[in-house]
N, C-alpha and C. Protein backbone atom coordinates (compact mmCIF):
# COMPACT_ATOMS: atom_id res chain seq x y z
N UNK A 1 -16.89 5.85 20.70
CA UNK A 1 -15.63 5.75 19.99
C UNK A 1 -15.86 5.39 18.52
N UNK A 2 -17.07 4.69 18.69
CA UNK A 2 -17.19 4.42 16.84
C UNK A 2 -17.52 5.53 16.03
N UNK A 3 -18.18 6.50 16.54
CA UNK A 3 -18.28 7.73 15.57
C UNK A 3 -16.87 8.14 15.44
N UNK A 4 -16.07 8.55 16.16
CA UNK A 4 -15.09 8.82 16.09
C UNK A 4 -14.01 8.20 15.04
N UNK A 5 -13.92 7.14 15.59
CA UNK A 5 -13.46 6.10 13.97
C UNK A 5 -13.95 6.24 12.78
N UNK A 6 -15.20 6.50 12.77
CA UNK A 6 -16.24 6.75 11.58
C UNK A 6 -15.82 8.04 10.65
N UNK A 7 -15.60 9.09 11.90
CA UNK A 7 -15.03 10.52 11.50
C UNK A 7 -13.71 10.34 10.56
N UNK A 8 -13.01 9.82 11.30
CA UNK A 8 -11.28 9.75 11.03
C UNK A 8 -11.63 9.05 9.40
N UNK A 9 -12.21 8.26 9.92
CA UNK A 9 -11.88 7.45 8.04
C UNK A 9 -12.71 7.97 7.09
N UNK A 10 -13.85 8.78 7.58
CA UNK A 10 -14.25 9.97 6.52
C UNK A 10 -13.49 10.79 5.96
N UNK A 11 -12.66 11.75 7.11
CA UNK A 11 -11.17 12.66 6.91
C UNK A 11 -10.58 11.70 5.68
N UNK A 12 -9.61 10.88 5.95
CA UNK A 12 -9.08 10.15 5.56
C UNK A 12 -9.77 9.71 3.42
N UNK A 13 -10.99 9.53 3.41
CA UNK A 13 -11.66 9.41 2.08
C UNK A 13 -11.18 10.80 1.46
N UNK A 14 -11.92 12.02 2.25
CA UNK A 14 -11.81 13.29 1.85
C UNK A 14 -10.53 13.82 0.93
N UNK A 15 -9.49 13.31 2.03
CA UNK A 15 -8.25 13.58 2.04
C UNK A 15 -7.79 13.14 1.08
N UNK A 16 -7.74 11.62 1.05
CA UNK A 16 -6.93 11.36 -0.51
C UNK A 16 -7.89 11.69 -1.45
N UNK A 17 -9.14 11.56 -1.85
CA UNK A 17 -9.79 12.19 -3.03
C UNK A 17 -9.95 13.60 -3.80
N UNK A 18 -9.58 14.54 -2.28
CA UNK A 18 -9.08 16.50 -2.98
C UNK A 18 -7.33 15.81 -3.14
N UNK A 19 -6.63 15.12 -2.51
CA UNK A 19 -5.17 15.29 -2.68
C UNK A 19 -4.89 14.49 -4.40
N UNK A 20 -5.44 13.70 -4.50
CA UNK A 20 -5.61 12.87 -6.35
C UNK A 20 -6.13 13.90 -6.94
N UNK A 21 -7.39 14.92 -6.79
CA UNK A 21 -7.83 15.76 -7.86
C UNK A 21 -6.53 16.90 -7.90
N UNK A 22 -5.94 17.53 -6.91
CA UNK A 22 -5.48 18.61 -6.54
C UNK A 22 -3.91 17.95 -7.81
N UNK A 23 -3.70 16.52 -7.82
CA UNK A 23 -2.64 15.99 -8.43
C UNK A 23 -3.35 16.38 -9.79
N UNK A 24 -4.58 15.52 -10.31
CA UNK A 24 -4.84 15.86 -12.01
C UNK A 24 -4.98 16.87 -12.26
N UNK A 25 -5.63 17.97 -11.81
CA UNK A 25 -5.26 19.29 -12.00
C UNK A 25 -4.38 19.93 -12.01
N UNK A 26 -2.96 19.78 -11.67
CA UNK A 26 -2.09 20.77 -11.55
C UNK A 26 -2.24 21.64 -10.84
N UNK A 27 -0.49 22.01 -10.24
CA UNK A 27 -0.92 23.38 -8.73
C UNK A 27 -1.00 24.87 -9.73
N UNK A 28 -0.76 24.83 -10.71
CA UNK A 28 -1.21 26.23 -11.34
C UNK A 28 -2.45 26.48 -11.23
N UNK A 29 -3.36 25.74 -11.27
CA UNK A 29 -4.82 25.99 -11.71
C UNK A 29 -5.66 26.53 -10.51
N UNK A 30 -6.17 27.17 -10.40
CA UNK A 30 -6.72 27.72 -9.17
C UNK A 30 -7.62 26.94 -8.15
N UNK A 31 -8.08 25.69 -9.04
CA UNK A 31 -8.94 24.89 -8.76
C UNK A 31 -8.22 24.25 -7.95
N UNK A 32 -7.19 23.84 -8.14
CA UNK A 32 -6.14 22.44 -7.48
C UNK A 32 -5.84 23.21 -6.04
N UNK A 33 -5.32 24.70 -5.89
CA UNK A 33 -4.58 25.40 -5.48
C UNK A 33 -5.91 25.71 -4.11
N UNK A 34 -7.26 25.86 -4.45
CA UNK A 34 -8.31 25.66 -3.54
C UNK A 34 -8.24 23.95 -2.44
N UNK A 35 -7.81 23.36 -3.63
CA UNK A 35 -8.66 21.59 -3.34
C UNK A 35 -7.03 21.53 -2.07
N UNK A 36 -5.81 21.85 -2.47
CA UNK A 36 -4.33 22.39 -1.83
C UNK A 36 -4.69 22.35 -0.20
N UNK A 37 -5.30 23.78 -0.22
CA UNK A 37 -5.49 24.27 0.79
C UNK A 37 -6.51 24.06 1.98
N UNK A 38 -7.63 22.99 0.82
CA UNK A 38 -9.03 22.69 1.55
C UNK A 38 -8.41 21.38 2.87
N UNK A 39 -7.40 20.41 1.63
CA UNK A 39 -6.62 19.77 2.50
C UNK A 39 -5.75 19.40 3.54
N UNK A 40 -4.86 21.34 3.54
CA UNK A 40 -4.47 21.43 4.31
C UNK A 40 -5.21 21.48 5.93
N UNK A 41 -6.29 22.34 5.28
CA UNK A 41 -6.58 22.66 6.93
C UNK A 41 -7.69 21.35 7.01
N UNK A 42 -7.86 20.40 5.99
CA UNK A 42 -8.64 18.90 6.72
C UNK A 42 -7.56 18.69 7.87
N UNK A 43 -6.63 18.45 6.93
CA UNK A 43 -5.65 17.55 8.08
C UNK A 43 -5.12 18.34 8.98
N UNK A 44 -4.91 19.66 9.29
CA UNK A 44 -5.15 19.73 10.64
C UNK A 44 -5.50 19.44 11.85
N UNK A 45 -7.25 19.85 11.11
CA UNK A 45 -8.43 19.11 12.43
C UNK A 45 -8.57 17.97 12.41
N UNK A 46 -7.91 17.08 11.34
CA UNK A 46 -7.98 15.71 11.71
C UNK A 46 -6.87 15.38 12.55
N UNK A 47 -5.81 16.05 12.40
CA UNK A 47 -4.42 15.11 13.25
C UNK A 47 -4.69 15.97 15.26
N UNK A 48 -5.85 17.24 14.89
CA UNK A 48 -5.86 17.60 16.36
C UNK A 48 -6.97 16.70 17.58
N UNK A 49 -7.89 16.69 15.91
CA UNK A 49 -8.94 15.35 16.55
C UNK A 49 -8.15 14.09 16.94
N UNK A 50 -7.22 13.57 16.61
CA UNK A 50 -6.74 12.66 16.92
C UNK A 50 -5.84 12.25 18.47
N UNK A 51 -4.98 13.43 18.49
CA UNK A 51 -4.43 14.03 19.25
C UNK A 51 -5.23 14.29 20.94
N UNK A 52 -6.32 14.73 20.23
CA UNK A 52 -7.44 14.99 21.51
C UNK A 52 -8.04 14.08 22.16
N UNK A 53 -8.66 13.33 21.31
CA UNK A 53 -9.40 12.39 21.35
C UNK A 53 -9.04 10.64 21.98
N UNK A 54 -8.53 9.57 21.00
CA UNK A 54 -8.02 8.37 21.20
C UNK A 54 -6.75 8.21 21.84
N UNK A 55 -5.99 9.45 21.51
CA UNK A 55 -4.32 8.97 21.75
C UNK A 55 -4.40 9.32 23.36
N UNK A 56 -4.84 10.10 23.85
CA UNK A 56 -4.46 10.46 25.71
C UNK A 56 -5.00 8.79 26.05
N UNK A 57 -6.00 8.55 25.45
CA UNK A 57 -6.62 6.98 26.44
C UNK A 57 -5.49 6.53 25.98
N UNK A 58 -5.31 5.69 24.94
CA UNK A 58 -4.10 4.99 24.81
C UNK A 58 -3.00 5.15 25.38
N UNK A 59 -2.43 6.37 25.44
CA UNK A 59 -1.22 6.41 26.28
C UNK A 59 -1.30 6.48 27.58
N UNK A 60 -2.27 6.00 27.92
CA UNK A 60 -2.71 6.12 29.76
C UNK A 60 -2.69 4.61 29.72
N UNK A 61 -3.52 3.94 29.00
CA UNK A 61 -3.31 2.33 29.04
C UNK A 61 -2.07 2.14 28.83
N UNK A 62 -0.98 2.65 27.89
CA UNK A 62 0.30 1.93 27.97
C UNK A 62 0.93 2.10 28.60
N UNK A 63 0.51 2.88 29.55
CA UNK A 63 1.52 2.80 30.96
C UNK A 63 2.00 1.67 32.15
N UNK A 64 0.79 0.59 31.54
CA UNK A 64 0.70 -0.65 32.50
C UNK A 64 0.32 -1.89 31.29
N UNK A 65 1.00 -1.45 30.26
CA UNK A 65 0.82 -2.45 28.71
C UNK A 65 1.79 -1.76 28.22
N UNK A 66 3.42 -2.62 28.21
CA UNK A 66 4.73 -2.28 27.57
C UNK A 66 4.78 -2.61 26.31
N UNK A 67 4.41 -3.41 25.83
CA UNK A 67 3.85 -3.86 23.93
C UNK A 67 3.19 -2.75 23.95
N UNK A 68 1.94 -2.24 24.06
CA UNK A 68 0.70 -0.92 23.25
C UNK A 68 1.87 0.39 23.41
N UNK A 69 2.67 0.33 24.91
CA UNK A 69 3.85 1.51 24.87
C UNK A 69 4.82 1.83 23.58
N UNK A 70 5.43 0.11 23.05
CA UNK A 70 6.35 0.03 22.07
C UNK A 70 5.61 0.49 20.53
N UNK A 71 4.74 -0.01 20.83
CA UNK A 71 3.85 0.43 19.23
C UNK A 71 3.29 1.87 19.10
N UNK A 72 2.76 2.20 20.41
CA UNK A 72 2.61 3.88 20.13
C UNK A 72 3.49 4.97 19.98
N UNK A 73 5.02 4.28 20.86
CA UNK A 73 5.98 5.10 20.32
C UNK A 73 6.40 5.16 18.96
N UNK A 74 6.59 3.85 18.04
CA UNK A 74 6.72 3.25 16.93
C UNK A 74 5.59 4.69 16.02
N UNK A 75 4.19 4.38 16.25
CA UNK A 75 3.69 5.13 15.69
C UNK A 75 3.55 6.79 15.65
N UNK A 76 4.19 7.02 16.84
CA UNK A 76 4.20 8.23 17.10
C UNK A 76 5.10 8.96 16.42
N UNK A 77 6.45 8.41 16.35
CA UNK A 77 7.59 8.80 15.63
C UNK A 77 6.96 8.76 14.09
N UNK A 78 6.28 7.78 13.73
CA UNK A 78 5.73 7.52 12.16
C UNK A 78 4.74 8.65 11.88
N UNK A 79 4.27 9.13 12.44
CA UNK A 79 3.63 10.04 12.80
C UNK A 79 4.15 11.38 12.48
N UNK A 80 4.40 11.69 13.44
CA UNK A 80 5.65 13.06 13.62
C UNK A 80 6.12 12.87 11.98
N UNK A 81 7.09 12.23 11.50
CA UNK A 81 7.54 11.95 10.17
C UNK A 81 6.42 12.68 8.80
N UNK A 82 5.69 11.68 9.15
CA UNK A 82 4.40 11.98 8.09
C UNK A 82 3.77 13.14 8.10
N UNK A 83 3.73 14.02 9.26
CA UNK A 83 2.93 15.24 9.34
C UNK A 83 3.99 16.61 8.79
N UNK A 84 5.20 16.17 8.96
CA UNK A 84 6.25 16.91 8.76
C UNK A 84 6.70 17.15 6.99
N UNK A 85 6.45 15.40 6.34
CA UNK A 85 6.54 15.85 5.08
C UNK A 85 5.01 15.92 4.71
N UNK A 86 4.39 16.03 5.14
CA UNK A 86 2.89 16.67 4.31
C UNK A 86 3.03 18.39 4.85
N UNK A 87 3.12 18.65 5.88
CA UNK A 87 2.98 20.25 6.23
C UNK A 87 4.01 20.77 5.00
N UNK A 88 5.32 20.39 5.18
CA UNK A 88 6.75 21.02 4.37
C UNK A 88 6.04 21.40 2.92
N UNK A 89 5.20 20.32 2.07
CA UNK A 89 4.45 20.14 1.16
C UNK A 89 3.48 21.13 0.72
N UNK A 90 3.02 21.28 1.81
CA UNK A 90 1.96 22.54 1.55
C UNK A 90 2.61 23.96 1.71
N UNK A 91 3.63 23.73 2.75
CA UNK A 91 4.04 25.01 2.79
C UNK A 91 4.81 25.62 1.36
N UNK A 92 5.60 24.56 0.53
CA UNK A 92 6.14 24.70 -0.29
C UNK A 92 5.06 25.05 -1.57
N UNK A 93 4.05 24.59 -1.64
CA UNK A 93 3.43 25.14 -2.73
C UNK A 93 2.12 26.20 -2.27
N UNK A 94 2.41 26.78 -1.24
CA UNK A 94 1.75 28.11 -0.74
C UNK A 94 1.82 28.38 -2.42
N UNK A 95 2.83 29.31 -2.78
CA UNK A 95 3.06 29.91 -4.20
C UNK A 95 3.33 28.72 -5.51
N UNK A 96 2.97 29.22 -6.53
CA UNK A 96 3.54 28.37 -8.09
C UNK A 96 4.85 28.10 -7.78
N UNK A 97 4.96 26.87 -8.48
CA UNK A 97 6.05 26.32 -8.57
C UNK A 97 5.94 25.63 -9.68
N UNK A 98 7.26 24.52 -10.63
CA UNK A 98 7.00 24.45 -11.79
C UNK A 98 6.02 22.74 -11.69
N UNK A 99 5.84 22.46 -12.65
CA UNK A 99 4.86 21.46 -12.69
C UNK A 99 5.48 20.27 -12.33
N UNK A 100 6.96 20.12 -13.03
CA UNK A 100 6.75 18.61 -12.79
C UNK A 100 7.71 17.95 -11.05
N UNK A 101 7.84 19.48 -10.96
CA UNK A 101 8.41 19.04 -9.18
C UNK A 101 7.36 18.99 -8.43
N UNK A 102 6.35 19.48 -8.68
CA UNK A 102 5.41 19.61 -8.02
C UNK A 102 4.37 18.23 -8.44
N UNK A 103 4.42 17.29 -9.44
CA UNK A 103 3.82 16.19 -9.38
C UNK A 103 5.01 15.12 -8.92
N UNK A 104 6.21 15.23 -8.76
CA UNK A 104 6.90 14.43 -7.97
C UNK A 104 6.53 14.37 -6.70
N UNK A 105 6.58 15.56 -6.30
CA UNK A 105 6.21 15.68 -4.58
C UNK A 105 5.30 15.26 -4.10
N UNK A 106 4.00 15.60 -5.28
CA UNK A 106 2.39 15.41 -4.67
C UNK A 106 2.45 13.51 -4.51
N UNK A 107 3.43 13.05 -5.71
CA UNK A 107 3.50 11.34 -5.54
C UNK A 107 3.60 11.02 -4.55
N UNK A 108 5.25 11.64 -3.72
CA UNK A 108 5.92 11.34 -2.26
C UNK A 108 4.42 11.71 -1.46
N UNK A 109 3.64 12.69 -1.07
CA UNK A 109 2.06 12.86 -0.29
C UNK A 109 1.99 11.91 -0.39
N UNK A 110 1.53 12.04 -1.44
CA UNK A 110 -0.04 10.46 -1.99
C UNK A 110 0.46 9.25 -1.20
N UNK A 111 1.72 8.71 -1.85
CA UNK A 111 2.74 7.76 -1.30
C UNK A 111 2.34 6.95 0.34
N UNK A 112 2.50 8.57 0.89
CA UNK A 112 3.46 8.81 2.52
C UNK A 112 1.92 8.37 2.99
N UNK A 113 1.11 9.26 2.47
CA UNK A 113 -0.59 9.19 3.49
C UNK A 113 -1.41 7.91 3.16
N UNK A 114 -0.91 7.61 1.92
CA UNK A 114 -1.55 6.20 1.43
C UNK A 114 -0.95 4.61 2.21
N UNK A 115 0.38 5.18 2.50
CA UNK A 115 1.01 4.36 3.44
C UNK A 115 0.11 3.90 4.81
N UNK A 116 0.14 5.21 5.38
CA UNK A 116 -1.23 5.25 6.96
C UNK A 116 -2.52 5.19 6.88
N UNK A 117 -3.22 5.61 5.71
CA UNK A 117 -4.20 5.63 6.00
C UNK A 117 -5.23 4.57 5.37
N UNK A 118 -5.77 3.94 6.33
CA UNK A 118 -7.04 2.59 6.12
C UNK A 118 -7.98 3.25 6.48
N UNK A 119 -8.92 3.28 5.05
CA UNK A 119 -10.26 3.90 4.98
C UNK A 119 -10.95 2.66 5.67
């Protein structure tokens, strides 16, 4: 399980460091628009690794642990939330869009994932 943890908070480094460059660059630049997309499909395989991996044990233990039940639902919903405005995000800047909606939004990302994620 510790590699696994090890993995996730690698993802997690990856992730916010292309999602900050992909911000100083601007989504016009082709560069950003790569670093965009590299991110997208990180977090994919990270939220399927996750999915696969830790969460079935856990939700098998909280079946007979009503606290770990209340908090995984808690997180699950937080969850769901967060994956929904990061996907919407990417989907929205598939194509150009103008600059400074597009560094508002990338804030709300940064924001939302900086919220969850402990490197």
């Amino acid at each position: 399980m510790s590699e696994l943890v090890d993995r996730l908070k690698n993802d997690h480094q990856i992730l916010l460091g292309k999602l900050a460059a992909v911000k100083r660059l601007g989504i016009v630049s082709p560069a950003a628009k790569k670093e965009l997309f590299e991110c997208r499909d990180i977090l994919r395989e990270h939220l399927k690794r996750e999915d696969e991996l830790p969460y079935p044990k856990l939700w098998g233990a909280a079946q007979t642990d009503i606290m770990l039940k209340a908090r995984l639902e808690i997180f699950a919903k937080d969850m769901t939330d967060i994956s929904k405005t990061v996907m919407d995000f990417f989907n929205k800047y598939k194509k150009e869009s103008s600059g400074e909606e597009f560094q508002k939004d990338i804030a709300v990302v940064l924001a939302v994932l900086g919220s969850r994620i402990r490197i």
